[in-house]
N, C-alpha and C. Protein backbone atom coordinates (compact mmCIF):
# COMPACT_ATOMS: atom_id res chain seq x y z
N UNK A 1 9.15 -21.39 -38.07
CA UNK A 1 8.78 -21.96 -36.79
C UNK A 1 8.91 -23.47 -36.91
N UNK A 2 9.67 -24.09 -35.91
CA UNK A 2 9.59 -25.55 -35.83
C UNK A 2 8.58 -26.42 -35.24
N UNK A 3 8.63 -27.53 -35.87
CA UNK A 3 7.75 -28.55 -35.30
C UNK A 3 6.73 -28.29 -33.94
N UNK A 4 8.36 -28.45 -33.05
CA UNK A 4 8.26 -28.77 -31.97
C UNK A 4 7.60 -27.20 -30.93
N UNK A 5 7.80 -26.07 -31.45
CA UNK A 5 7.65 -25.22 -30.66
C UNK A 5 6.21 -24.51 -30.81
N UNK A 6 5.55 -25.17 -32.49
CA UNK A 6 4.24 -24.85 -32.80
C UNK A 6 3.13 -25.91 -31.88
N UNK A 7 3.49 -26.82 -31.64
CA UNK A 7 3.07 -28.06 -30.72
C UNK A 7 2.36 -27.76 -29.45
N UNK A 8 3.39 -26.63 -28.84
CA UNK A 8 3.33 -26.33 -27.64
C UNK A 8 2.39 -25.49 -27.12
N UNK A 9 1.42 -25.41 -26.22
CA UNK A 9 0.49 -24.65 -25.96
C UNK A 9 0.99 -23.25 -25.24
N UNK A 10 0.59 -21.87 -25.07
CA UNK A 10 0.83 -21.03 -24.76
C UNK A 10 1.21 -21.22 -23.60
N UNK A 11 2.12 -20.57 -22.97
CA UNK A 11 2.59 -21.38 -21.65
C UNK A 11 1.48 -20.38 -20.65
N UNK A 12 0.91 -19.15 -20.74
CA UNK A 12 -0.24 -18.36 -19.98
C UNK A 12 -1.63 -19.71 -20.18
N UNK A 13 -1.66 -19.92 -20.96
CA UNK A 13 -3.16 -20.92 -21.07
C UNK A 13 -2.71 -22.01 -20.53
N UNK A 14 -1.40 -22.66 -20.61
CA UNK A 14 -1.34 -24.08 -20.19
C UNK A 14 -1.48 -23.39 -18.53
N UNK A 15 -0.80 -22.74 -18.00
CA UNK A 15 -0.85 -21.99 -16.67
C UNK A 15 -2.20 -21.90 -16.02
N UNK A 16 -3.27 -21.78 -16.48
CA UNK A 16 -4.51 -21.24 -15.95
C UNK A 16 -5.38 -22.50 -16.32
N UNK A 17 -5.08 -23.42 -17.62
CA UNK A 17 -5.84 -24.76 -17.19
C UNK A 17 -4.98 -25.83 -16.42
N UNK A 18 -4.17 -25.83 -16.06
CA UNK A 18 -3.54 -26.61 -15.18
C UNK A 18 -4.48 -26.20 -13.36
N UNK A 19 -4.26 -24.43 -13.60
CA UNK A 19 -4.69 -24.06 -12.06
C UNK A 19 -6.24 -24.49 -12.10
N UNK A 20 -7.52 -24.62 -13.24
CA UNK A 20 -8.14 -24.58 -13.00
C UNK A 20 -8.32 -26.33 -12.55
N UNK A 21 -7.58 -27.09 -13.01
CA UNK A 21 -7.67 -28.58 -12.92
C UNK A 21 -7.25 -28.80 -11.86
N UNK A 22 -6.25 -28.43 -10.73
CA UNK A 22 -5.88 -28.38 -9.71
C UNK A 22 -6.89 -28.04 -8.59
N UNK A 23 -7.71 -26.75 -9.03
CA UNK A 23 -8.77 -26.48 -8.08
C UNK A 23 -9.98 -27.18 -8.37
N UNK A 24 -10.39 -28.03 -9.05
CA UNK A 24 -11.32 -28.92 -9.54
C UNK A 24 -11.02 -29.91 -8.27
N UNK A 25 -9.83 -30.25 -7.70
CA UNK A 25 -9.10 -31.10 -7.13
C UNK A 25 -9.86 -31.01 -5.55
N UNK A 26 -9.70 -29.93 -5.65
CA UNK A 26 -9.78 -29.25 -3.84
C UNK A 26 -11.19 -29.50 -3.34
N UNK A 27 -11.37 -30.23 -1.64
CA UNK A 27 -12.70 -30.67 -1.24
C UNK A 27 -12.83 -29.09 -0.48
N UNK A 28 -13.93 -28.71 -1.03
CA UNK A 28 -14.45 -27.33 -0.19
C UNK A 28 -15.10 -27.63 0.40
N UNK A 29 -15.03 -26.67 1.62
CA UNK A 29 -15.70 -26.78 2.46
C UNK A 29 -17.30 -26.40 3.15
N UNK A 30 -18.20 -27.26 3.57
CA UNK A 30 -19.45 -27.17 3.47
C UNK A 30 -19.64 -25.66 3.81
N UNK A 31 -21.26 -25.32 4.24
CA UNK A 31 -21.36 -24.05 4.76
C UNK A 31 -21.50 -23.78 5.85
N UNK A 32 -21.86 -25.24 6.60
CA UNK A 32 -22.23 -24.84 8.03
C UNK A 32 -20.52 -25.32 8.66
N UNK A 33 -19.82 -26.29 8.15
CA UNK A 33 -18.07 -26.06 8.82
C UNK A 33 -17.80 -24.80 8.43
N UNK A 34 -17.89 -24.04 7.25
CA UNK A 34 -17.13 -22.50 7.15
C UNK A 34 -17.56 -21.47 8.01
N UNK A 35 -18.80 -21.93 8.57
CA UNK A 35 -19.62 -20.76 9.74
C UNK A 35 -18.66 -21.78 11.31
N UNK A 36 -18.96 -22.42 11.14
CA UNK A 36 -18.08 -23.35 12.80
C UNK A 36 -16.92 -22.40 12.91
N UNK A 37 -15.72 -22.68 11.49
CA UNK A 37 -14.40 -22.32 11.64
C UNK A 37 -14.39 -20.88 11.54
N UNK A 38 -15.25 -19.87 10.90
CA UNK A 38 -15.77 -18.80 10.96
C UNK A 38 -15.53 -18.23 12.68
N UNK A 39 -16.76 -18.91 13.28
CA UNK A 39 -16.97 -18.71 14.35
C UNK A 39 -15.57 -18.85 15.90
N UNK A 40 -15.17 -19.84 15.78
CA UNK A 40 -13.81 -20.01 15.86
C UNK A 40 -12.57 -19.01 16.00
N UNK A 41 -12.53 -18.72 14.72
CA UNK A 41 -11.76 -17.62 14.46
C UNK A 41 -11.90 -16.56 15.16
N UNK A 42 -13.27 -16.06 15.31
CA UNK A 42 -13.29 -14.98 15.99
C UNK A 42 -13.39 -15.10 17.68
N UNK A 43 -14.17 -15.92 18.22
CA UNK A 43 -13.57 -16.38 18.88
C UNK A 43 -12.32 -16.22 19.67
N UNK A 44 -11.36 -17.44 19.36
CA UNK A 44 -9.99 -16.86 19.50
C UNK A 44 -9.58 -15.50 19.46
N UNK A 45 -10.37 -15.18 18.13
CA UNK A 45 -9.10 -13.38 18.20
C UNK A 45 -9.78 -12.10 19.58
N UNK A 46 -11.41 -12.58 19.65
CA UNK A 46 -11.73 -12.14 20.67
C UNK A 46 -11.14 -12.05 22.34
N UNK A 47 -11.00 -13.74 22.27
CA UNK A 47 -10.31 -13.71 23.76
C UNK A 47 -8.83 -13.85 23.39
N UNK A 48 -7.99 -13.37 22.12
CA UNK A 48 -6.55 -12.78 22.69
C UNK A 48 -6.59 -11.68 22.86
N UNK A 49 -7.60 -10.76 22.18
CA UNK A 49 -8.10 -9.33 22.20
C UNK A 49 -8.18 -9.01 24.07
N UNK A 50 -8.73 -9.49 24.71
CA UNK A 50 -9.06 -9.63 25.86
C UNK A 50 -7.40 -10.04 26.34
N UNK A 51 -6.99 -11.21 26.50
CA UNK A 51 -6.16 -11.34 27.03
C UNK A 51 -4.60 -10.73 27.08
N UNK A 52 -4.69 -10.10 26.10
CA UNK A 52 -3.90 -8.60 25.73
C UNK A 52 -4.21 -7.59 26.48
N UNK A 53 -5.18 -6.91 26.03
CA UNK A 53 -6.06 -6.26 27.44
C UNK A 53 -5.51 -5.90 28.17
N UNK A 54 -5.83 -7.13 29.25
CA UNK A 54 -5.54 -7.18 30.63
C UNK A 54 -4.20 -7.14 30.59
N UNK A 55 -3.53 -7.78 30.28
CA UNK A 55 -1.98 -7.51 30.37
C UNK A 55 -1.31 -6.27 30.40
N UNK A 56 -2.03 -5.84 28.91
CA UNK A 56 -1.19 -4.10 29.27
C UNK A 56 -1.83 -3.34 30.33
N UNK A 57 -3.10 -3.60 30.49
CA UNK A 57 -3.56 -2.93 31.85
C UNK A 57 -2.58 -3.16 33.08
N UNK A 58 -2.23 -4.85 33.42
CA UNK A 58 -1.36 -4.88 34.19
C UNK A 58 -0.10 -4.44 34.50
N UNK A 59 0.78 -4.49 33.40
CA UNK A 59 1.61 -3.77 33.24
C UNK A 59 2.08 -2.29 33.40
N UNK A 60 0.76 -1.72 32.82
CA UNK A 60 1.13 -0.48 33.12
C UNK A 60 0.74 0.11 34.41
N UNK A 61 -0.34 -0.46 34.85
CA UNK A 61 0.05 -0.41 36.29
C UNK A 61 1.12 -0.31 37.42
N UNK A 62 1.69 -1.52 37.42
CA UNK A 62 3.25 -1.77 37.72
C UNK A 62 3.75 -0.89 37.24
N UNK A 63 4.31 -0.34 36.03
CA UNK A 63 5.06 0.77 35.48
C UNK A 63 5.13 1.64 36.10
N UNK A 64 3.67 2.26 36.35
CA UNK A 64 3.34 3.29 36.95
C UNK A 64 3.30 3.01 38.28
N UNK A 65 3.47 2.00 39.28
CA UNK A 65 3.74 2.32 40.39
C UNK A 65 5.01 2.03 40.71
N UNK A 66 5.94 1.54 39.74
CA UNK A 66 7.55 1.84 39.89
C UNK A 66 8.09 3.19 39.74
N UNK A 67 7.43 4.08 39.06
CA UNK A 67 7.94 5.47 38.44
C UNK A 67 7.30 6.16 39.46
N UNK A 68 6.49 5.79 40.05
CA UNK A 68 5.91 7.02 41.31
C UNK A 68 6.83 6.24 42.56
N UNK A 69 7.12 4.99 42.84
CA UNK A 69 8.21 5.01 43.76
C UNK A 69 9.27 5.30 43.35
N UNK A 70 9.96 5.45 42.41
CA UNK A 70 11.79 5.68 42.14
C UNK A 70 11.97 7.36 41.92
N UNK A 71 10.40 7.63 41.35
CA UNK A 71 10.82 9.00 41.14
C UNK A 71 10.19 9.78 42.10
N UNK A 72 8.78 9.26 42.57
CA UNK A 72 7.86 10.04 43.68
C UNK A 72 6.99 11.05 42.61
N UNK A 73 6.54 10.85 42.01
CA UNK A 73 5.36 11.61 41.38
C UNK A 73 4.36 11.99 41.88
């Protein structure tokens, strides 16, 4: 084995203290912003939930009163 290649740290360990030094890095976020953006989230997915909804309701409406005029159902 040479010099240079005994030198070298396992490249799995250099891998996982690099990631852990990287996430040392990162500003996390408090608890009451993770409940805000929490809240948020749902939120939103609530009223696209809703605004989906209604749409296909509308739609199929229309559908259905094109197919009972073209065909007479």
């Amino acid at each position: 084995m040479t010099e240079k290649t005994a030198n070298q740290p396992n490249p799995m360990a250099r891998y996982w203290k690099e990631t852990r030094g990287e996430l040392r890095k990162v500003t996390w976020p408090t608890r009451e912003e993770s409940q805000r953006l929490t809240a948020i989230v749902i939120a939103v997915t609530i009223a696209f939930a809703l605004f989906l909804w209604v749409f296909d309701l509308l739609f199929s409406n229309v559908i259905q009163l094109l197919i009972e005029q073209i065909i007479g159902l």
